[in-house]
Structures are given as structure tokens and as C-alpha cells.
N, C-alpha and C. Protein backbone atom coordinates (compact mmCIF):
# COMPACT_ATOMS: atom_id res chain seq x y z
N UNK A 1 24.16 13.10 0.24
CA UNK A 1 23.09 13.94 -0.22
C UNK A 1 22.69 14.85 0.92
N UNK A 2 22.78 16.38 0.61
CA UNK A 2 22.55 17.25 1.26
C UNK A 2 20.62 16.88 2.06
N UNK A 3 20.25 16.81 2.90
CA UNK A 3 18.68 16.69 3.31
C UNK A 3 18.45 18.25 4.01
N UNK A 4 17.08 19.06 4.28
CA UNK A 4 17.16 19.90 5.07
C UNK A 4 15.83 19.15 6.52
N UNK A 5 16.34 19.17 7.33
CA UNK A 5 15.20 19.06 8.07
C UNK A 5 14.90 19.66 8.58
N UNK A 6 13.39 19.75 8.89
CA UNK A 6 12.60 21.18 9.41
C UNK A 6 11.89 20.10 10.50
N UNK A 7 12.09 20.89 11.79
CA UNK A 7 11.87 20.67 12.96
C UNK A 7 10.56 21.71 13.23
N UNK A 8 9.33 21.51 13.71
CA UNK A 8 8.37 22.29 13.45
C UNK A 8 8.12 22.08 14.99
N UNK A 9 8.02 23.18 16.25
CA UNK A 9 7.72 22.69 17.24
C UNK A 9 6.27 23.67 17.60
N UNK A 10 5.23 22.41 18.18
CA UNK A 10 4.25 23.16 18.61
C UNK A 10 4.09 23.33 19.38
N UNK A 11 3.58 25.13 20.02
CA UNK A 11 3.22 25.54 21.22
C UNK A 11 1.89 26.27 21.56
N UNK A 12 0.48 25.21 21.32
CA UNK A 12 -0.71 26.09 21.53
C UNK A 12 -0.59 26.38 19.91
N UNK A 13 -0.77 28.04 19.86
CA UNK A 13 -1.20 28.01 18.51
C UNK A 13 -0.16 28.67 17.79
N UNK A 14 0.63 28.57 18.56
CA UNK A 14 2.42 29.08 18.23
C UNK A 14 3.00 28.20 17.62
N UNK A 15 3.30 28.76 16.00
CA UNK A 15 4.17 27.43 15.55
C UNK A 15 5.62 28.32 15.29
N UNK A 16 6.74 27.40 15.76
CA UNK A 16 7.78 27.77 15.25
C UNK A 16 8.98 26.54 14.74
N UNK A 17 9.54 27.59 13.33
CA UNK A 17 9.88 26.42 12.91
C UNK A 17 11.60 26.40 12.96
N UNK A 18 12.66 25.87 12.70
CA UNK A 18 13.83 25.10 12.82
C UNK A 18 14.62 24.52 11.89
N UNK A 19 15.31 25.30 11.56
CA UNK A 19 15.81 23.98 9.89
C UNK A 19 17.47 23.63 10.39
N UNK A 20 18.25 22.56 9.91
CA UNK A 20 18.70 21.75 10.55
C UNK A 20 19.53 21.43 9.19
N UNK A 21 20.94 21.63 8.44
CA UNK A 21 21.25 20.60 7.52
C UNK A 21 22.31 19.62 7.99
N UNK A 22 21.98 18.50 7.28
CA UNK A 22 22.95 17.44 7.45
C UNK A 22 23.38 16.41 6.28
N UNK A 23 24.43 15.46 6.25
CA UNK A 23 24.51 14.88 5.27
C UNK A 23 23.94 13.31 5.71
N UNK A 24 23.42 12.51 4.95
CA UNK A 24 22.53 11.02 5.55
C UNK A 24 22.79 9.92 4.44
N UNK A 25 22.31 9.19 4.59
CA UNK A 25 22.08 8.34 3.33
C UNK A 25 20.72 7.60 3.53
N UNK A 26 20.14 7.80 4.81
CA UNK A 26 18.84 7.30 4.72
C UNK A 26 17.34 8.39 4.96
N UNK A 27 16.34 8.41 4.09
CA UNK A 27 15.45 8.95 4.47
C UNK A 27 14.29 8.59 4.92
N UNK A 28 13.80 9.18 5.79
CA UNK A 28 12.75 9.20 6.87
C UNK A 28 11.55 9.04 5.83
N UNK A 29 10.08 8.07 5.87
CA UNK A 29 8.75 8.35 5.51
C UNK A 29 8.20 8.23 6.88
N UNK A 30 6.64 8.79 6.24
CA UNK A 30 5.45 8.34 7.04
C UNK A 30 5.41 6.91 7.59
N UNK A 31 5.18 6.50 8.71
CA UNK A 31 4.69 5.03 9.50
C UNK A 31 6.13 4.37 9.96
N UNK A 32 6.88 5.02 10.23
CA UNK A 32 8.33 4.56 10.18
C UNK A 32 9.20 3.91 9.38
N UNK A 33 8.85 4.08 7.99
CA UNK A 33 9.13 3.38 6.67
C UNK A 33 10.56 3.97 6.62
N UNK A 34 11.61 3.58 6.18
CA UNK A 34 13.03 3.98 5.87
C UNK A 34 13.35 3.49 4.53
N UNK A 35 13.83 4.52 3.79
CA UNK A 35 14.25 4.12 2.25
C UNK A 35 16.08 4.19 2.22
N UNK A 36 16.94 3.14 1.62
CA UNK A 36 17.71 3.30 1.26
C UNK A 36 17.84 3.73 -0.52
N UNK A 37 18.51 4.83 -0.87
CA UNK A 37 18.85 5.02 -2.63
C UNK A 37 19.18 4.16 -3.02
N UNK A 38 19.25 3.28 -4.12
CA UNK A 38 19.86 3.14 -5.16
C UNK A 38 20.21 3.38 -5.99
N UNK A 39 20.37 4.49 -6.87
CA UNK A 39 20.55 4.38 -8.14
C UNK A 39 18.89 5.13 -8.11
N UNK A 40 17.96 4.22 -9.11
CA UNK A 40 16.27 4.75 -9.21
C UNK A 40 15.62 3.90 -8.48
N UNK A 41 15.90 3.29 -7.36
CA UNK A 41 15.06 2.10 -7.24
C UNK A 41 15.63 2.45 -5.22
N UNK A 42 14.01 3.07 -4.49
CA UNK A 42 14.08 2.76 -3.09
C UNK A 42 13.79 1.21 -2.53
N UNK A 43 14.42 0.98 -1.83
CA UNK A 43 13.96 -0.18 -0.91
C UNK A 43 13.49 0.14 -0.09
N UNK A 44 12.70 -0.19 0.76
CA UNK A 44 11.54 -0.05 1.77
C UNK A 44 11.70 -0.94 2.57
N UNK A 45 11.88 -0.45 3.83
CA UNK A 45 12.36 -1.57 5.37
C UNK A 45 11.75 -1.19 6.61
N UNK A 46 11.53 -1.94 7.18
CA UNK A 46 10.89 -1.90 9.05
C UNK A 46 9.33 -0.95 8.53
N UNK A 47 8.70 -1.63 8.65
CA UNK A 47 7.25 -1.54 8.10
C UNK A 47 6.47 -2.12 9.36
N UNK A 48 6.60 -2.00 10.56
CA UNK A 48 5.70 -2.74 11.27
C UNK A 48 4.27 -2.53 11.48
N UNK A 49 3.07 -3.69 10.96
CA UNK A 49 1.53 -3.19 10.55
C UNK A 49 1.03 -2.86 9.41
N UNK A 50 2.08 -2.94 8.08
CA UNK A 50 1.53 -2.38 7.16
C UNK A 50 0.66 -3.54 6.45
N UNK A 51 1.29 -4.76 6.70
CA UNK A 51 0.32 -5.91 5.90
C UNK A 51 -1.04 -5.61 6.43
N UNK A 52 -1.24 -5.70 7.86
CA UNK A 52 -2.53 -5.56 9.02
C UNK A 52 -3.56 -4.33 8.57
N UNK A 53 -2.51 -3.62 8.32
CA UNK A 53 -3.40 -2.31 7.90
C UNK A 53 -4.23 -2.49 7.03
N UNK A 54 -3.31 -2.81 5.34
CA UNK A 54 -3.94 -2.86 4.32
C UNK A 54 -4.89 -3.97 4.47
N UNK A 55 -4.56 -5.16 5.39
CA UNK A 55 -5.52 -6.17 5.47
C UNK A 55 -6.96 -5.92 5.59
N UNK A 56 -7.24 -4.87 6.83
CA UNK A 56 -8.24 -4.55 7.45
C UNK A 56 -8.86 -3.35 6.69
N UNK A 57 -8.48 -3.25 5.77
CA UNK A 57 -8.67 -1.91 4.84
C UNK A 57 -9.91 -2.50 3.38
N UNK A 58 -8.89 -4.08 2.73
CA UNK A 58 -9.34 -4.57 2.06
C UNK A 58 -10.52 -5.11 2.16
N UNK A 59 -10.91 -5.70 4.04
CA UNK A 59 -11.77 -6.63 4.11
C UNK A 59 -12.93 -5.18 4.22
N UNK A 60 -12.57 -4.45 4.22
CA UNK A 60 -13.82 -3.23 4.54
C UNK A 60 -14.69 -2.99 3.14
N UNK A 61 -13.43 -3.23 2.15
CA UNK A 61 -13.83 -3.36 0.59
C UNK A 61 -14.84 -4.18 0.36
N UNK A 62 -14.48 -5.75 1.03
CA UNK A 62 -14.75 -6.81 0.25
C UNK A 62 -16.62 -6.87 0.91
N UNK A 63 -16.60 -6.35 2.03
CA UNK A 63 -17.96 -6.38 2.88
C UNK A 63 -18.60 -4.78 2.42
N UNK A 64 -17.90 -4.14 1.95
CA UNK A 64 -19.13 -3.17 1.10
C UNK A 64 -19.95 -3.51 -0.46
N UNK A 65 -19.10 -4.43 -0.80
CA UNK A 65 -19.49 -5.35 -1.97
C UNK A 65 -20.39 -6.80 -1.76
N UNK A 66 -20.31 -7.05 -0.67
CA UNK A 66 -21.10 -8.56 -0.63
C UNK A 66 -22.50 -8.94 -0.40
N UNK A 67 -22.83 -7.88 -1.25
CA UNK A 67 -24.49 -7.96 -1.74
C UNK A 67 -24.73 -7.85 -2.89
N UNK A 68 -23.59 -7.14 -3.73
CA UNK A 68 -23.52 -7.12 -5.24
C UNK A 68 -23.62 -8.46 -5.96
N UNK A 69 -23.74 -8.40 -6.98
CA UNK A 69 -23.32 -9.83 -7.92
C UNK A 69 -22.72 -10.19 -8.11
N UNK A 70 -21.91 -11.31 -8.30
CA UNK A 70 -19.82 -11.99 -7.79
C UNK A 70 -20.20 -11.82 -9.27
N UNK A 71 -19.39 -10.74 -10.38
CA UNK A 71 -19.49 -10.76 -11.91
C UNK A 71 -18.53 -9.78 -12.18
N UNK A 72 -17.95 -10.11 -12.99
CA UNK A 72 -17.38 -8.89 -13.57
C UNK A 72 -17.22 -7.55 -13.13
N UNK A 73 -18.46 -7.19 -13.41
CA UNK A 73 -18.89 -5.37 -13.43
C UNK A 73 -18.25 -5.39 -10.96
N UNK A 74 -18.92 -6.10 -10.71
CA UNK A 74 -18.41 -5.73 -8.94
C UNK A 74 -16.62 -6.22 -8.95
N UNK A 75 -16.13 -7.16 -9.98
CA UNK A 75 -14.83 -7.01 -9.29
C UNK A 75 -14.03 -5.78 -9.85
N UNK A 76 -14.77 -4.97 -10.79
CA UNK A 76 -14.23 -3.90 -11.54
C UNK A 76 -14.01 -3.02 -10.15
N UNK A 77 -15.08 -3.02 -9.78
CA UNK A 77 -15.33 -1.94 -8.83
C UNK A 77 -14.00 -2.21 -7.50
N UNK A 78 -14.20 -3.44 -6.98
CA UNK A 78 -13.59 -3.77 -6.09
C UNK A 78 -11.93 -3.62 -6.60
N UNK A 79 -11.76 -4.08 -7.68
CA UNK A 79 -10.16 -3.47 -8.03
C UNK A 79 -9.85 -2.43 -7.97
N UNK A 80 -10.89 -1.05 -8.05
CA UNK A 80 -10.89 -0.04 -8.61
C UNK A 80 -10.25 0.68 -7.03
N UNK A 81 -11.29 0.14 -6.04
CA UNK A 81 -11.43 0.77 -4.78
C UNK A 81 -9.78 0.10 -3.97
N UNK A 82 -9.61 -0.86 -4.67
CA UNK A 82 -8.43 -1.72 -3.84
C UNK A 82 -7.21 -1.12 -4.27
N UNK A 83 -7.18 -0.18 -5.45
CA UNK A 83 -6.07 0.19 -6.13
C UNK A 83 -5.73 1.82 -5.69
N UNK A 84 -7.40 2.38 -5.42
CA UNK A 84 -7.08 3.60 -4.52
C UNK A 84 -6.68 3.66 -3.08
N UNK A 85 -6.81 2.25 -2.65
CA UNK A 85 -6.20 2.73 -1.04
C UNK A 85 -4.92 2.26 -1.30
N UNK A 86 -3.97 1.44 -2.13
CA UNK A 86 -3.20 1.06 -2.49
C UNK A 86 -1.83 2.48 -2.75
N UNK A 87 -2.74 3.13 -4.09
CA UNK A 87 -1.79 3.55 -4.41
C UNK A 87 -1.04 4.92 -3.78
N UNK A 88 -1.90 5.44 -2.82
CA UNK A 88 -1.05 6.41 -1.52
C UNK A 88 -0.17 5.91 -1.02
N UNK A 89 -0.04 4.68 -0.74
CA UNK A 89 1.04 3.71 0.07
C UNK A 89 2.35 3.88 -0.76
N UNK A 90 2.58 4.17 -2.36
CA UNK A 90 3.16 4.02 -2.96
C UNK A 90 3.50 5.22 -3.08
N UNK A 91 2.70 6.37 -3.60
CA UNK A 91 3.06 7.72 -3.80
C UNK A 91 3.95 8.38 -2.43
N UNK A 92 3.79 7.81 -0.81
CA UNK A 92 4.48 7.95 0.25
C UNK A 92 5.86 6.76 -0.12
N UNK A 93 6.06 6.18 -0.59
CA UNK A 93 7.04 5.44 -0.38
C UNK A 93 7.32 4.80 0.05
N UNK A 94 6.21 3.87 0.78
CA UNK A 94 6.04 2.29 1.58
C UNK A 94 6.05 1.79 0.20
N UNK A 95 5.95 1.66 -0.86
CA UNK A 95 6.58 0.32 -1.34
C UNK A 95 7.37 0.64 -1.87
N UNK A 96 8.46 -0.81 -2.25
CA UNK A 96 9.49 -0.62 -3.31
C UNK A 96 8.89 -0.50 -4.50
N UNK A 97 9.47 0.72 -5.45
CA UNK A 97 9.77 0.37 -6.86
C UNK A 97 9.40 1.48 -6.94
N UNK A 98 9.69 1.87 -8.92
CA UNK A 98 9.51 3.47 -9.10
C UNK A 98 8.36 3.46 -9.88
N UNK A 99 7.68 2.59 -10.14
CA UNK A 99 6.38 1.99 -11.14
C UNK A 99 5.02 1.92 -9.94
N UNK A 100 3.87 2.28 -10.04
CA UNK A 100 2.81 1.08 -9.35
C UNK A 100 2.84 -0.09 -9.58
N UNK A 101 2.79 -0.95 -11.26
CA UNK A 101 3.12 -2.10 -11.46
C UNK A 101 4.05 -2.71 -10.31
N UNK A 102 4.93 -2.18 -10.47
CA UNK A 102 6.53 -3.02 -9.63
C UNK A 102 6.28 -2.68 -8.21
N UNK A 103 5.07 -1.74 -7.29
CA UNK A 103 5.20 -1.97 -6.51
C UNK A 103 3.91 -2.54 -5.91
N UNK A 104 2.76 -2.97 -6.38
CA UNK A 104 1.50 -3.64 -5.86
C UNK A 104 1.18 -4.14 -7.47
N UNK A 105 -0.04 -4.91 -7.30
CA UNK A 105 -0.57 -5.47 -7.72
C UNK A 105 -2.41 -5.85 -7.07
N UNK A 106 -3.34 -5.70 -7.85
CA UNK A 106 -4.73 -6.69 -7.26
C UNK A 106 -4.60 -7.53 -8.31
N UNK A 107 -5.48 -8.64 -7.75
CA UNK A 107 -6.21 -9.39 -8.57
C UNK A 107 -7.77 -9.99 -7.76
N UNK A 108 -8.60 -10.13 -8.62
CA UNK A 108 -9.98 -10.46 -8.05
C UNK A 108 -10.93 -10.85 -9.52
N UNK A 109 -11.45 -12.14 -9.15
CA UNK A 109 -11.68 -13.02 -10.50
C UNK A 109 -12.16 -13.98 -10.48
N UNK A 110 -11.87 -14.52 -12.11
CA UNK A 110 -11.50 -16.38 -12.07
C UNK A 110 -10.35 -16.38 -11.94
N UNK A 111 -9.15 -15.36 -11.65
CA UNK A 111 -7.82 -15.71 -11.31
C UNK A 111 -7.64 -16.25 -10.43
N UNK A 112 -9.31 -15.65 -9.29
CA UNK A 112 -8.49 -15.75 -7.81
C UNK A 112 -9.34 -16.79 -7.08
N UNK A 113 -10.89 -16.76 -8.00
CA UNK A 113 -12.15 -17.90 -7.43
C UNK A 113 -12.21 -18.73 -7.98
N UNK A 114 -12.54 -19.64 -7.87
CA UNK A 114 -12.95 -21.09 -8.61
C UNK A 114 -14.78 -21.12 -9.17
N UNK A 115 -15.31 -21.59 -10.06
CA UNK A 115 -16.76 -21.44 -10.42
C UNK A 115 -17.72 -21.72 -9.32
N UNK A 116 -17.51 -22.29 -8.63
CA UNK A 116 -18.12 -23.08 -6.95
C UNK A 116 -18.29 -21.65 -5.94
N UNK A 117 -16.65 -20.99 -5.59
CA UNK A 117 -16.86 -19.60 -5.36
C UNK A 117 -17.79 -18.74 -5.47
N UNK A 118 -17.56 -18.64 -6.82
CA UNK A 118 -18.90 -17.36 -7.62
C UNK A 118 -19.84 -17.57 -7.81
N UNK A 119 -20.29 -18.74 -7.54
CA UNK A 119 -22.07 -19.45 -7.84
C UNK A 119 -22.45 -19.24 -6.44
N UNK A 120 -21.24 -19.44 -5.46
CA UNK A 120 -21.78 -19.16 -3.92
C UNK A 120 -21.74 -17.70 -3.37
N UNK A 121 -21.12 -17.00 -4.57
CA UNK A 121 -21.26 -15.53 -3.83
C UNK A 121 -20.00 -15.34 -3.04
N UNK A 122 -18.85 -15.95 -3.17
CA UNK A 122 -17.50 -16.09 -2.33
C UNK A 122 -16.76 -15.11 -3.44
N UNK A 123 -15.94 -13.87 -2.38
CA UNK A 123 -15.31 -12.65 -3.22
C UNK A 123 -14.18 -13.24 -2.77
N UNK A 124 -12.90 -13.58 -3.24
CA UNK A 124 -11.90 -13.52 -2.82
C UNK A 124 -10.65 -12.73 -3.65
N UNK A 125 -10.07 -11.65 -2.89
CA UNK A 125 -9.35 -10.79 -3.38
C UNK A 125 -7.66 -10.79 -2.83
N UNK A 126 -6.95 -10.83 -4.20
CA UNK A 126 -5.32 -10.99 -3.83
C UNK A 126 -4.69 -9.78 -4.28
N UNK A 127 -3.48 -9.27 -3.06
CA UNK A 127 -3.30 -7.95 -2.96
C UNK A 127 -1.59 -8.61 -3.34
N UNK A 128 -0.76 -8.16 -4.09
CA UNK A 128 0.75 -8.01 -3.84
C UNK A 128 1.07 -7.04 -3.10
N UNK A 129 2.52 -6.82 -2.98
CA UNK A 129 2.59 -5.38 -2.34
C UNK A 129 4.45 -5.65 -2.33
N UNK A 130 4.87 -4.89 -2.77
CA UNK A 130 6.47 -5.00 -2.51
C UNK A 130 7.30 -4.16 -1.64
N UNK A 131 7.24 -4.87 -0.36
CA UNK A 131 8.33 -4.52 0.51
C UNK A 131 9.56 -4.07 1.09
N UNK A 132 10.38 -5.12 0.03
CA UNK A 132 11.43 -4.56 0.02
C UNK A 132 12.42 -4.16 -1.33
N UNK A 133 11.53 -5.68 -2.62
CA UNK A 133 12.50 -5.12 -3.66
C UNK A 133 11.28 -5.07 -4.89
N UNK A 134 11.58 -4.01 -5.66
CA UNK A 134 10.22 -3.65 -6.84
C UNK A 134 9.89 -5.52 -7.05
N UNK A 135 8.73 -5.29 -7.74
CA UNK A 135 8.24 -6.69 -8.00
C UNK A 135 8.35 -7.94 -7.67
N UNK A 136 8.60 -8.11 -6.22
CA UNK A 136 8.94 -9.15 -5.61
C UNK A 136 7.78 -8.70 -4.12
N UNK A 137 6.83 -9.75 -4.71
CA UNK A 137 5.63 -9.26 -3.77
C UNK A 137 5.40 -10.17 -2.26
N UNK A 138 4.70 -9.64 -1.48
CA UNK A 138 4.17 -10.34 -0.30
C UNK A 138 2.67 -10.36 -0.44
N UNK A 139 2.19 -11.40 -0.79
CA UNK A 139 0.75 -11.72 -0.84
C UNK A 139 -0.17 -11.54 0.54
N UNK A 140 -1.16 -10.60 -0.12
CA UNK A 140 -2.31 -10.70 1.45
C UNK A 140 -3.48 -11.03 0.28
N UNK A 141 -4.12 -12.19 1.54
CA UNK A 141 -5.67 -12.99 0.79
C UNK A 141 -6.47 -12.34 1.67
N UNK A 142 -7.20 -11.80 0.96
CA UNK A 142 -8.79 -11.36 1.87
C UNK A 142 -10.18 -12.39 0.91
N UNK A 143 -11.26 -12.59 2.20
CA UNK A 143 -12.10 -13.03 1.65
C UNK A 143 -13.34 -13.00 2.45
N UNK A 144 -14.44 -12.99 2.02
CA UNK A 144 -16.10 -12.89 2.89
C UNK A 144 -16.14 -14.14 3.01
């Protein structure tokens, strides 16, 4: 597959740019993410930090919520907010798959709390995220 790369070098407020073709089989993302083709289906490899990231992303979620009411209507919210920092990750091409389904997942609940949990005000939120092959997830637990 033909790629063009554009080499953009900056000088002050001088931009000049560079184009470059070559033939590859692998392409370059954001965060050092590397996709091999398949067919319709990227795989996604050498990810170093991305669990950490999203980790520290989620718990920012879960502590803007932990004054709300552990009910329904707040885990709406909290899915809502967990699915927008989520799904850039995907539209860049850190995860596998050609779906959002197939490449993350939330859950936040009675899926994820027990009744003891939610009477105590305990949010606990489960993130999938697929790495390397669509729907084959790596679980991150966040919790207050």
C-alpha cells in the first residue's frame, strides 16, 4: 500500500513541508500505537501507558460523581462521560476493531456493585478496552 508521508519541519514560524512516498505494511498512530491490516480488522500493538492513562482519566470521573446518589440516573451519567473519553481512543486507532462495541466496553451498576456497595455510596466502574484483537478485552477496575 502506497502511504504518503509528510514530514513537516519547524523553524520559528517557518513551516516547511516534505512529502516522502513509500511502500509499508505498517502504519504509524498517535502515542506510538502501530496497526497491522487485515483484511477490515486493525490490530493494535506496543501501547505503552495506555491502561494508566485511561485509568487515571476514569478515576477523575468516578470522584466528580461521588457526591451524587449511587442510582441509576449518576451511573447514566458516569457511562456517558466514560464512553466520551473512550471513544477518541478508538476513532485514533488505539483499539482493535472496526465497531466501538468490539473495541471498548463500560459497565457501572448492579453489574458491577453488590447492594452493600450502593447503600454505602461505593461507585465501582469496569472499563474493557481491546488491545490487540476486536472484542477480546483487557479489564481496568476503577473505584472511590
Amino acid at each position: 500500500m502506497k502511504i504518503l508521508l509528510l514530514i513537516l519541519l519547524v523553524s520559528s514560524f517557518n513551516f516547511t513541508g516534505a512529502a516522502q512516498s513509500f511502500t509499508a505494511q505498517k502504519t504509524s498512530l498517535p502515542g506510538n500505537a502501530q496497526t497491522l491490516r487485515h483484511t477490515d480488522v486493525a490490530v493494535v500493538q506496543n501501547q505503552p501507558g495506555l491502561e494508566n492513562e485511561i485509568e487515571q482519566k476514569l478515576k477523575l470521573i468516578l470522584n466528580k460523581y461521588k457526591r451524587y446518589p449511587n442510582d441509576e440516573t449518576t451511573w447514566s451519567l458516569i457511562r456517558f462521560d466514560a464512553t466520551n473519553i473512550l471513544y477518541p481512543y478508538f476513532q485514533e486507532g488505539r483499539f482493535a476493531g472496526v465497531k466501538p462495541n468490539e473495541a471498548f466496553y463500560v459497565k457501572i451498576g448492579k453489574e458491577t456493585m453488590t447492594a452493600a456497595d450502593i447503600a454505602n455510596k461505593k461507585l465501582i466502574l469496569q472499563v474493557g478496552i481491546a488491545k490487540q484483537k476486536p472484542a477480546e478485552f483487557t479489564l481496568i477496575t476503577v473505584s472511590n
